[in-house]
Each structure stands twice: as C-alpha cells, then as structure tokens.
Protein backbone atom coordinates (compact mmCIF):
# COMPACT_ATOMS: atom_id res chain seq x y z
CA UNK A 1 0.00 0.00 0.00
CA UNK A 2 3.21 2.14 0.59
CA UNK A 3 4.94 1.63 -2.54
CA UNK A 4 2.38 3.42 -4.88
CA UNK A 5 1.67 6.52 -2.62
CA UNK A 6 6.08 6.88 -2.41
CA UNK A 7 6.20 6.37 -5.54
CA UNK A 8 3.51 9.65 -6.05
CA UNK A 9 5.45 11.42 -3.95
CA UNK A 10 9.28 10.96 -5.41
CA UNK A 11 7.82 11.90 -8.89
CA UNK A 12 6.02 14.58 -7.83
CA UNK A 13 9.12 15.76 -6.11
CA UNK A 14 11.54 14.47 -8.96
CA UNK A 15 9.09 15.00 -12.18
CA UNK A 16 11.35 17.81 -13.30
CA UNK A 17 14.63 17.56 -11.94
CA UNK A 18 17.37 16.76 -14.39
CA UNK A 19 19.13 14.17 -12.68
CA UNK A 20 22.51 14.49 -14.57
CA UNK A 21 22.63 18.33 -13.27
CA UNK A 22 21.48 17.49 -9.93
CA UNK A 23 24.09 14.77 -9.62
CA UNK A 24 26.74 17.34 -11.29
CA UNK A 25 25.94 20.19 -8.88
CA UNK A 26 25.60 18.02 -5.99
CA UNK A 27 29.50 17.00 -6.44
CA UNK A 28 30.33 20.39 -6.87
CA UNK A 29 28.35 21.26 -3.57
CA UNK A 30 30.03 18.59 -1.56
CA UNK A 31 33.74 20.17 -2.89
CA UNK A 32 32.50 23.53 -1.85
CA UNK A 33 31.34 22.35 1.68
CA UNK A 34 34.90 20.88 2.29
CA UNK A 35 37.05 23.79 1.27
CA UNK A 36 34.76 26.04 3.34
CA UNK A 37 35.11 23.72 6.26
CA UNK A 38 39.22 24.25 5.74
CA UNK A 39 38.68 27.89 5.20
CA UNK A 40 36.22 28.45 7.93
CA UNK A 41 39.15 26.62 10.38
CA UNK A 42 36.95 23.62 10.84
CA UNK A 43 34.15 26.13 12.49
CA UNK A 44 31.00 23.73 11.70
CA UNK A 45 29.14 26.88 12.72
CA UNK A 46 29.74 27.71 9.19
CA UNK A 47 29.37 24.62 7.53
CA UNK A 48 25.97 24.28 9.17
CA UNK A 49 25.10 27.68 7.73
CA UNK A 50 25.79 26.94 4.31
CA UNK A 51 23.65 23.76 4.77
CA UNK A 52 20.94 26.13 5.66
CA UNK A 53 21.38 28.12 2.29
CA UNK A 54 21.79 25.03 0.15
CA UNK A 55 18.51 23.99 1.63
CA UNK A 56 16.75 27.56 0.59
CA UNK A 57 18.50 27.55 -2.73
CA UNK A 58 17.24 23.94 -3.65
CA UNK A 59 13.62 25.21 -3.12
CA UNK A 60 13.84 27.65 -5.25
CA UNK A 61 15.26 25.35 -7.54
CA UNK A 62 12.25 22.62 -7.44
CA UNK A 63 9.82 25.91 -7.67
CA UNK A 64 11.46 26.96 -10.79
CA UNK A 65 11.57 23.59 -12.16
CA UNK A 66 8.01 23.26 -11.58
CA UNK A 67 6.97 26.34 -13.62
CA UNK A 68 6.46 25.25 -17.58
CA UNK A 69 8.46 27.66 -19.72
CA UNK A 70 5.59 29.85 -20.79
CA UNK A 71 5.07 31.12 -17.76
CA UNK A 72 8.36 32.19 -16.86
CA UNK A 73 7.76 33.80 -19.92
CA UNK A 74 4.94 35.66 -18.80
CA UNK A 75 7.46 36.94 -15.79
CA UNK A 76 9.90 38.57 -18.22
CA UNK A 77 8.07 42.08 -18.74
CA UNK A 78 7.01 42.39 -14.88
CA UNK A 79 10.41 40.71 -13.34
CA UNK A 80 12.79 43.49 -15.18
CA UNK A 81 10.10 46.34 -14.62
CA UNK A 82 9.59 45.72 -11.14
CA UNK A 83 14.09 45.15 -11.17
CA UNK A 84 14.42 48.93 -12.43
CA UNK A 85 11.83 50.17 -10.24
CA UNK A 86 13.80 48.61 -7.19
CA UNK A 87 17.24 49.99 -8.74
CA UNK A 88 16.02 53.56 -9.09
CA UNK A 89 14.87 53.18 -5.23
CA UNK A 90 17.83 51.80 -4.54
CA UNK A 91 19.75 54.99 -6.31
CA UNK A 92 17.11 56.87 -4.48
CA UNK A 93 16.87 55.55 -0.77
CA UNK A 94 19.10 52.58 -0.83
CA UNK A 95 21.44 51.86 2.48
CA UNK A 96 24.99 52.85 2.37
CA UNK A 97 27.09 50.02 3.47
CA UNK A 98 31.28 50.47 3.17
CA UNK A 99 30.66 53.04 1.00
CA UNK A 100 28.48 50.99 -1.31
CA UNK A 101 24.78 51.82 -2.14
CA UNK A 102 22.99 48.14 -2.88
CA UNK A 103 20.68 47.83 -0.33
CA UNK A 104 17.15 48.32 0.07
CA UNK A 105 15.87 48.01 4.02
CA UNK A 106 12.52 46.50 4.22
CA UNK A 107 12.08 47.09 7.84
CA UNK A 108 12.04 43.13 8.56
CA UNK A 109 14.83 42.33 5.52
CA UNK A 110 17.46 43.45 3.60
CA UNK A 111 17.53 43.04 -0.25
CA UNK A 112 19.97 43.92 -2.88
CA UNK A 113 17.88 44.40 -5.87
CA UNK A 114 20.91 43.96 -8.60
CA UNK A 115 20.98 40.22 -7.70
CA UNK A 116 17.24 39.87 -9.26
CA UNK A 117 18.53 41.37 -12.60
CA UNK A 118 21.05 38.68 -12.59
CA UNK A 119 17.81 36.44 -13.88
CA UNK A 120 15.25 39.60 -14.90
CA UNK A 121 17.71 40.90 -17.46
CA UNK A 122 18.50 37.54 -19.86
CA UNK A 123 14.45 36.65 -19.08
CA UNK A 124 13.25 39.93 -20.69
CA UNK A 125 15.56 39.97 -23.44
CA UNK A 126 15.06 36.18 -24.27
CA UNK A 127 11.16 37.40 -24.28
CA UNK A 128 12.37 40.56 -26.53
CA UNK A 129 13.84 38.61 -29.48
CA UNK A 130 11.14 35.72 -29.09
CA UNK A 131 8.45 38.10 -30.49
CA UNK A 132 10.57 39.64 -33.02
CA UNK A 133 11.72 36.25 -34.09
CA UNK A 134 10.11 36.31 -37.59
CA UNK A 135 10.93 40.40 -37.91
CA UNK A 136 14.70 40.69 -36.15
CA UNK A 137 16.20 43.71 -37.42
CA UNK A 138 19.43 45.80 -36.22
CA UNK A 139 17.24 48.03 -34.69
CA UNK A 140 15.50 45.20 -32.40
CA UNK A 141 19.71 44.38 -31.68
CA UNK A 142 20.08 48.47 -30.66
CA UNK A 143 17.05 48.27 -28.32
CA UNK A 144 18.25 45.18 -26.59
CA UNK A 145 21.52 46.36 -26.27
CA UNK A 146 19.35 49.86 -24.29
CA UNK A 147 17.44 47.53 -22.12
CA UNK A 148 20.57 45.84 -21.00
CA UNK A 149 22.80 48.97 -20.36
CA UNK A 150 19.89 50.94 -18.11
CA UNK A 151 19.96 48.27 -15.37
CA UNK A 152 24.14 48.07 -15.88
CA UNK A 153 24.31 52.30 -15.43
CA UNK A 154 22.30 51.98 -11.77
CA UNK A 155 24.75 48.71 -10.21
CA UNK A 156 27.96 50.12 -11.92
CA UNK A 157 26.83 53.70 -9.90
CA UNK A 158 26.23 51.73 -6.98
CA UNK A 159 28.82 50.96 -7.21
CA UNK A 160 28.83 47.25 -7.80
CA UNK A 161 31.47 46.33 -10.64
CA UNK A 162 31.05 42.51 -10.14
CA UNK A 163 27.80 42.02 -10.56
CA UNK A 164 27.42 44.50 -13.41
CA UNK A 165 29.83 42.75 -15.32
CA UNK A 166 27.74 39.49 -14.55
CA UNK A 167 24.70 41.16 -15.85
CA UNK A 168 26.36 42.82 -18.82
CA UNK A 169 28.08 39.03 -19.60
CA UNK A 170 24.34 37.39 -19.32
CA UNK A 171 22.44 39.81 -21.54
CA UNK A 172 25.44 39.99 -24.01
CA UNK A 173 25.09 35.85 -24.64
CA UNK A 174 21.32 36.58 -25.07
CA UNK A 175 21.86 39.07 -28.31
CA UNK A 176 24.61 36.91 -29.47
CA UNK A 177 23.28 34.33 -29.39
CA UNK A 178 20.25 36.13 -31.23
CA UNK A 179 22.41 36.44 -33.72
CA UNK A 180 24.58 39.45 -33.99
CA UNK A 181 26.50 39.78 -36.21
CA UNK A 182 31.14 39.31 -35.77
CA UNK A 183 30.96 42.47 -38.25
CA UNK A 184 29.14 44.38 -35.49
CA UNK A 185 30.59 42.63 -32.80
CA UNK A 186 34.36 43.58 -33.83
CA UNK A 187 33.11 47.39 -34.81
CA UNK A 188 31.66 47.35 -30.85
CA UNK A 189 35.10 45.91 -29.56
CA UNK A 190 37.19 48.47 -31.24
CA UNK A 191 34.95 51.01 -29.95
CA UNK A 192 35.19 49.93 -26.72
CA UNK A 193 38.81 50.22 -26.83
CA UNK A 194 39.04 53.65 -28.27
CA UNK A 195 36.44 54.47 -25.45
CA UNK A 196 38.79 53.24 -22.61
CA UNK A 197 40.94 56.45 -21.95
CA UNK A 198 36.93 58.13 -21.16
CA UNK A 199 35.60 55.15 -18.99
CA UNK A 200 38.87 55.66 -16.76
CA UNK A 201 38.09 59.34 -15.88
CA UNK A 202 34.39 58.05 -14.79
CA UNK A 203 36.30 55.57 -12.44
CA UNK A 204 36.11 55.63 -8.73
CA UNK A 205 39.71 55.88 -7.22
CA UNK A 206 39.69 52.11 -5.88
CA UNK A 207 38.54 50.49 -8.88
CA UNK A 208 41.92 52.35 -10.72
CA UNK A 209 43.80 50.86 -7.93
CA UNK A 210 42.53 47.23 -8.61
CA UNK A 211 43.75 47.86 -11.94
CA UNK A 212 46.91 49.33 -11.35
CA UNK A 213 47.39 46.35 -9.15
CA UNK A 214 47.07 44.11 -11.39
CA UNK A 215 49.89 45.24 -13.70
CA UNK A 216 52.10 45.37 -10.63
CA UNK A 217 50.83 44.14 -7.09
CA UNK A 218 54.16 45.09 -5.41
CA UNK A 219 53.39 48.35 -5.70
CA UNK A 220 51.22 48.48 -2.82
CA UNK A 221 52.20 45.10 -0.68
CA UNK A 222 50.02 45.91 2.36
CA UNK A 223 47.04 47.74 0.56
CA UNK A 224 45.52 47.23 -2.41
CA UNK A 225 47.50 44.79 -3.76
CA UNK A 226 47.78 42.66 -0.81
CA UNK A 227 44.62 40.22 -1.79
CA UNK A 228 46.29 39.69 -4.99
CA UNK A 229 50.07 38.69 -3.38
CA UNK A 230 48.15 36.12 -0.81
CA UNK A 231 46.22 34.34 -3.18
CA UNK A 232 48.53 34.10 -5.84
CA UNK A 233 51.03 32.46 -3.23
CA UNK A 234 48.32 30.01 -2.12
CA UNK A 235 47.96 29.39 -5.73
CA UNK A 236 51.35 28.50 -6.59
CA UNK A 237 52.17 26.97 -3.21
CA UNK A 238 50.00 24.17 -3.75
CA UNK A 239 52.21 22.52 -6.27
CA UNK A 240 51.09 19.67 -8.56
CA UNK A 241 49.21 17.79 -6.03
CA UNK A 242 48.50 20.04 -3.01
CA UNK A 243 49.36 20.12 0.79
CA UNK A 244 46.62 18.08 1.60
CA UNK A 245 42.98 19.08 2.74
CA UNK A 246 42.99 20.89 6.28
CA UNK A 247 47.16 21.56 5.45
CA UNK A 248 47.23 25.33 3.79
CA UNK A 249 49.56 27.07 5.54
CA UNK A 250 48.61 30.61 3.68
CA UNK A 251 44.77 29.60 5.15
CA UNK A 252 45.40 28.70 8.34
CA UNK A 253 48.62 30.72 9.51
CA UNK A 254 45.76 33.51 8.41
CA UNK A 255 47.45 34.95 5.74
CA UNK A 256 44.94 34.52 2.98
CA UNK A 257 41.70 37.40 2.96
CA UNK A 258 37.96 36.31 2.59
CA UNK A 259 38.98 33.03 2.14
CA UNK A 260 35.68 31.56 2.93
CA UNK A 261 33.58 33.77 0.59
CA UNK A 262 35.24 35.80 -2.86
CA UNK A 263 39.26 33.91 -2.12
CA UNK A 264 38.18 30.41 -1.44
CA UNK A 265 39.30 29.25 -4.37
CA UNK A 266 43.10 29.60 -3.41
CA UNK A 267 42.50 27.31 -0.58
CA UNK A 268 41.24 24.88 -2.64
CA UNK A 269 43.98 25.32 -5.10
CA UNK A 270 47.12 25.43 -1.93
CA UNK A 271 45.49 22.19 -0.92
CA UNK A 272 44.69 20.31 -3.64
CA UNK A 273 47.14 21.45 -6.20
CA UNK A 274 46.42 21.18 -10.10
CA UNK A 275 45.71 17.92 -10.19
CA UNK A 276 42.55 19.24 -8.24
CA UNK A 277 42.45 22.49 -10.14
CA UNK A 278 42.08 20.39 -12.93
CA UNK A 279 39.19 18.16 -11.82
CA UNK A 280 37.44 20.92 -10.26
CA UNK A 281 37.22 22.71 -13.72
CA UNK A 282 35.61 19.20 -15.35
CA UNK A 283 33.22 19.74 -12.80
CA UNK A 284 32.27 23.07 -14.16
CA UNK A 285 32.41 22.38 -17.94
CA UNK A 286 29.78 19.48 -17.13
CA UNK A 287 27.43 21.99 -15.59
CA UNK A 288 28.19 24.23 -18.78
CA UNK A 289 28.26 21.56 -20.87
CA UNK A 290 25.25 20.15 -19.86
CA UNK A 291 23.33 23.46 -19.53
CA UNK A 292 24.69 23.83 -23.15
CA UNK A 293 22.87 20.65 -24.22
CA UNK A 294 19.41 21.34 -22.64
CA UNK A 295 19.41 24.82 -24.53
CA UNK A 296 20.33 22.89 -28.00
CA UNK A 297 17.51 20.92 -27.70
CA UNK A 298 15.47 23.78 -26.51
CA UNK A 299 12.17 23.63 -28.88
CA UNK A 300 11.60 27.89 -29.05
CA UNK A 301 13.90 31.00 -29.72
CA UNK A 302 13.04 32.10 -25.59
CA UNK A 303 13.92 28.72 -24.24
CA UNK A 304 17.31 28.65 -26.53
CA UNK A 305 18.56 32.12 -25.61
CA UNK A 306 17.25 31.80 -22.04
CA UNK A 307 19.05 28.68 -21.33
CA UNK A 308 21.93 29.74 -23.66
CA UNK A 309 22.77 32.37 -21.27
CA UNK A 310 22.19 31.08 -18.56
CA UNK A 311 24.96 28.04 -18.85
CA UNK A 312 27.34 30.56 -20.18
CA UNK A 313 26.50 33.13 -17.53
CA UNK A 314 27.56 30.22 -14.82
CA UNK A 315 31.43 29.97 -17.39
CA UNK A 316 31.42 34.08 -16.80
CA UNK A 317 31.09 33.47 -13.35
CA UNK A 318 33.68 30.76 -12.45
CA UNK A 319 36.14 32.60 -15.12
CA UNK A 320 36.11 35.94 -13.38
CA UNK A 321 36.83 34.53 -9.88
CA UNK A 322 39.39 32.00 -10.84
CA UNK A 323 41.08 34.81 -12.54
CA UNK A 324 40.62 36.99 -10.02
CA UNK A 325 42.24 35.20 -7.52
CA UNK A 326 44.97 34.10 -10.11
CA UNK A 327 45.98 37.43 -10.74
CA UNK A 328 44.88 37.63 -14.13
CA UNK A 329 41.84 39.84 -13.77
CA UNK A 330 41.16 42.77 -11.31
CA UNK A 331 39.61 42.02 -7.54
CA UNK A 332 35.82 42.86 -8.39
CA UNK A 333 34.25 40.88 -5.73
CA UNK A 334 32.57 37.88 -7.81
CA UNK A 335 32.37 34.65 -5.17
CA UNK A 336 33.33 31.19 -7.13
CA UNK A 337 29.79 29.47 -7.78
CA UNK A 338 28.60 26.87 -5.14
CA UNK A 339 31.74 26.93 -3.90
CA UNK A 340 32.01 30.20 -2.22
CA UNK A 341 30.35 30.64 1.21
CA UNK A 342 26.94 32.76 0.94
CA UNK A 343 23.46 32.98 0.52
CA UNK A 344 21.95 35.30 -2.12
CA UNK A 345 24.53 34.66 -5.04
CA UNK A 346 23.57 30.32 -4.18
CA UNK A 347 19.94 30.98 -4.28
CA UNK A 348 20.53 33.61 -7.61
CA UNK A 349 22.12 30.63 -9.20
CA UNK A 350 19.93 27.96 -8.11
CA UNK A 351 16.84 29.77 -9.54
CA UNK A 352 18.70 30.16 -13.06
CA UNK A 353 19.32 25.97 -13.03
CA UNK A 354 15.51 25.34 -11.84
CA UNK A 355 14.94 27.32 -15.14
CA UNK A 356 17.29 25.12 -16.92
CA UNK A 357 15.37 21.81 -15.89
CA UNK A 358 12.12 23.09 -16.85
CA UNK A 359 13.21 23.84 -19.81
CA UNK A 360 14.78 20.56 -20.52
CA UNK A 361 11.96 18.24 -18.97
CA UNK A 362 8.74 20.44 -20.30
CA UNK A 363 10.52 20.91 -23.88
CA UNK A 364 7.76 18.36 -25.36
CA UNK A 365 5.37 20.01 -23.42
CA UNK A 366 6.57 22.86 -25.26
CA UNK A 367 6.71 21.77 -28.82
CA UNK A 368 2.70 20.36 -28.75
C-alpha cells in the first residue's frame, strides 16, 4: 500500500529535476562544503550555515523547475520592470554600506535588488527577441543592447562592478546568441577600446587601484594589492598535487583574505594542487556543458537564448573569480559558484538551473 503513494510522492518531487545536473551540482556542492570547512578553520558553525542556504537555494530550484516555460515567460516584462523600479529606489533611498549603495531596508529584511537582474535581465531579453523572431532587425539588436545597459548604469553607480559585469556578460550571450552579427561585434570591440581612456576618468579611485594592481601588485604590498600577493602564493604553493585538505599554511597561519567567501578558491587550489584544479574545472564544464545541451535541444527561440545564457552566464562566473584570484583579472568581488560561502549569489544561481530543468523536462510540453 506504501509503494504506490512513495512512488507519487518521489515523482512529484523528482518530475522535473534533471538528474545528470542534480548529480553534477551536488559534487560540486560537496567540494564547496569541504574547502569552506578548511577555510572556515573547521568552524561547523559555518558549515551548518551553508547547509541552511543550500537547503533555501534547492527550493527555489524545485519551484522553478516546476513552472512550464511559458510562464516564466509571462514573468519577463514584470520581473525586469519591477528590477528597475527597485534599482532607481535603490539609487534613491538605498542603504549605504562600506561606501556601497545596494541595499534596500525593508524594515524586517534586507535586499539587494541587482541580484534579481542577474535572472530579470536575460528573461526579458530572451522574451524581446522571441516576439521579433520572424521580424529581427538591427534596430531590435540596438534596443536590446538599451534595455541591457539601463539596469548596468544603476549597479555600476552603486557601485557594484562585479555584478554589473555578470549582468552585462548574461544579456550579451542573449543578443549573441540572437544572432549578432562578428561584423558588429568587432566594430563594438574596437569602440570599446578607443572608449577606454573616457571610462577611466568616470572611475572611482579604488577600482583604478585594482587595476593598477594588477599590472604590478608590489606596488602596494600591504594595501591594495595585498589580496592579490596572498592568493597568488596560495595558488602556486599548492604545487602539482596540493598540501593536503585541512594543510594550507597561507589559510590557516591567516594569511589569505575572505577566504571563505570571494578567495576560497586559493585554498582549494594550496590544498589540492592542479591535479585538483584540474578536476574541479571538469566539474564546471559538465554543468556548462550540460546546460549547453538542454538549450540545444530547446524547442523555441526564448527557451534557446534563455538557457543559452544562462549556462554561459555560470562559465562568466567561475572565469572571473578563478582569474581573479589568479591574478589575471582585477579584484571585483565575484564569489566562485557553489563553492564560495553565501546565501543570495547560491539561491541567484539555483533559480537560473531550476529554469534550466524546466526547460529541458517540459521541452515536449513545449513543442505540442
């Protein structure tokens, strides 16, 4: 009698979970939860904590799953409205935290409305090109290319550099993949270099420091290039095979910054070396890869784009941290994804893969 009533309830609760990105982020969960153990200097406290966030994010997850593709459709318009709305408020009224303007204070909650264009911005322009599928015209390319950039000017005043270059990297997939054309593409990377000497003068004074830094770190050992010194050490320290797990010495004789949250990845790398570099970036390109596949099969233009982006968003964001804590990009505060201690960014990501199994397990659904 209990067979067929657990068997209701694991496909109600399974029906659309991809199992071969559940299995993939699961792994890469587990990895996270034992560098942040080593980083955290075995303080379950924080362990437990992330537990509690991995728990939040994988509702959100089974919620989004659970929501056929045409209606997240119908959230596209009202999700990037209602973003802007929250961004000019947050321009307007927003709580100044270290200098930083991101916050909106509820009373009962904080909220950081840039992290809900992280989703709102692809989702409206996948919806965009979808109804000018038939009609797409470089004008339809120039309006995107607007609605992307308004939501970028409010977090890049916030200033938030990070997550507007997240946003800018999502939306950008969406027109490319679109189908923009290299000719315009290479015409809007030369102007972006000839516009370079202008952006710099708009630049607040520590975001010229993290780039000064990064062409030479010694400059300023015990300031602003001090992040960049530690983690690159950690980095190279760990050799071909590591120290060992609970062994960094840059981790735990406390030499390394934020090494739970935005520098965790050079404790993984001091104690597990490249071999574990190595098999830490499969992991990734099988989530990409296999985000990748669900949006090739994807039966519509706003399923393909959506998806499209949102596997290569999840690249953008384990490319700019492992650079950034290599050395070979500026510090801009990007955490390495479900690896990286922290709430918001985990749920922010969780929500974009519940998207990316309802779009692979409703795309017959779709189709008829």
């Amino acid at each position: 009698m209990a067979t067929p009533a657990i068997k209701r309830i694991v496909t109600f609760l399974a029906g659309h979970i991809d199992s071969f990105l559940l299995t993939s982020l699961l792994v890469l969960l587990g990895v996270g939860l034992m560098t942040l153990y080593s980083a955290g200097e075995q303080n379950p406290a924080r362990v437990t904590s992330q537990l509690a966030n991995i728990g939040v994010a994988f509702a959100v997850m089974w919620v989004a799953a659970n929501i056929p593709p045409h209606i997240l459709k119908s959230f596209a318009v009202p999700a990037y409205i209602i973003g802007i709305v929250l961004l000019v408020a947050v321009d307007l009224f927003g709580e100044i935290v270290n200098g930083a303007q991101r916050w909106l204070d509820l009373g009962v909650t904080r909220i950081q409305p840039s992290e809900l264009m992280k989703i709102a911005v692809p989702l409206m322009l996948a919806w965009y090109f979808d109804r000018y599928e038939a009609t797409l015209r470089i004008k339809h390319f120039a309006i995107a290319a607007v609605m992307l950039l308004v939501p970028i000017g409010f977090i890049a005043k916030q200033p938030d550099l990070g997550t507007a270059i997240l946003i800018l990297a999502s939306g950008f997939y969406v027109i490319f993949l679109a189908g923009l054309s290299w000719n315009i593409l290479l015409a809007l990377f030369a102007a972006g270099c000839a516009s370079l000497p202008v952006l710099w003068s708009f630049m607040h004074d520590y975001q010229k420091r993290r780039i000064l830094t990064l062409i030479d770190p010694t400059e300023d050992p015990l300031g602003a290039g001090y992040h960049t010194i530690q983690s690159t050490i950690a980095v190279g320290s760990g050799g071909v095979s590591g120290k060992g797990w609970l062994n960094g010495t840059q981790t735990h004789l406390d030499f390394l910054p934020e090494r739970t949250t935005d520098f965790i990845f050079a404790v993984f790398s001091e104690e597990f070396g490249l071999v574990g570099n190595g098999l830490l970036l499969c992991l990734f390109l099988i989530v990409i890869g296999r985000g990748l596949v669900i949006a090739a099969d994807a039966p519509s233009l706003f399923a393909r784009l959506l998806a499209g982006s949102l596997a290569l968003s999840f690249f953008t964001y384990a490319f700019v941290n492992m650079g950034m804590v290599s050395g070979i990009l500026p510090v801009v505060g990007v955490p390495l994804p479900l690896i990286s201690y922290g709430g918001t960014a985990l749920v922010t990501l969780f929500l974009g893969f519940g998207i990316l199994m309802s779009i692979r397990t409703n795309r017959k659904l779709v189709q008829t």
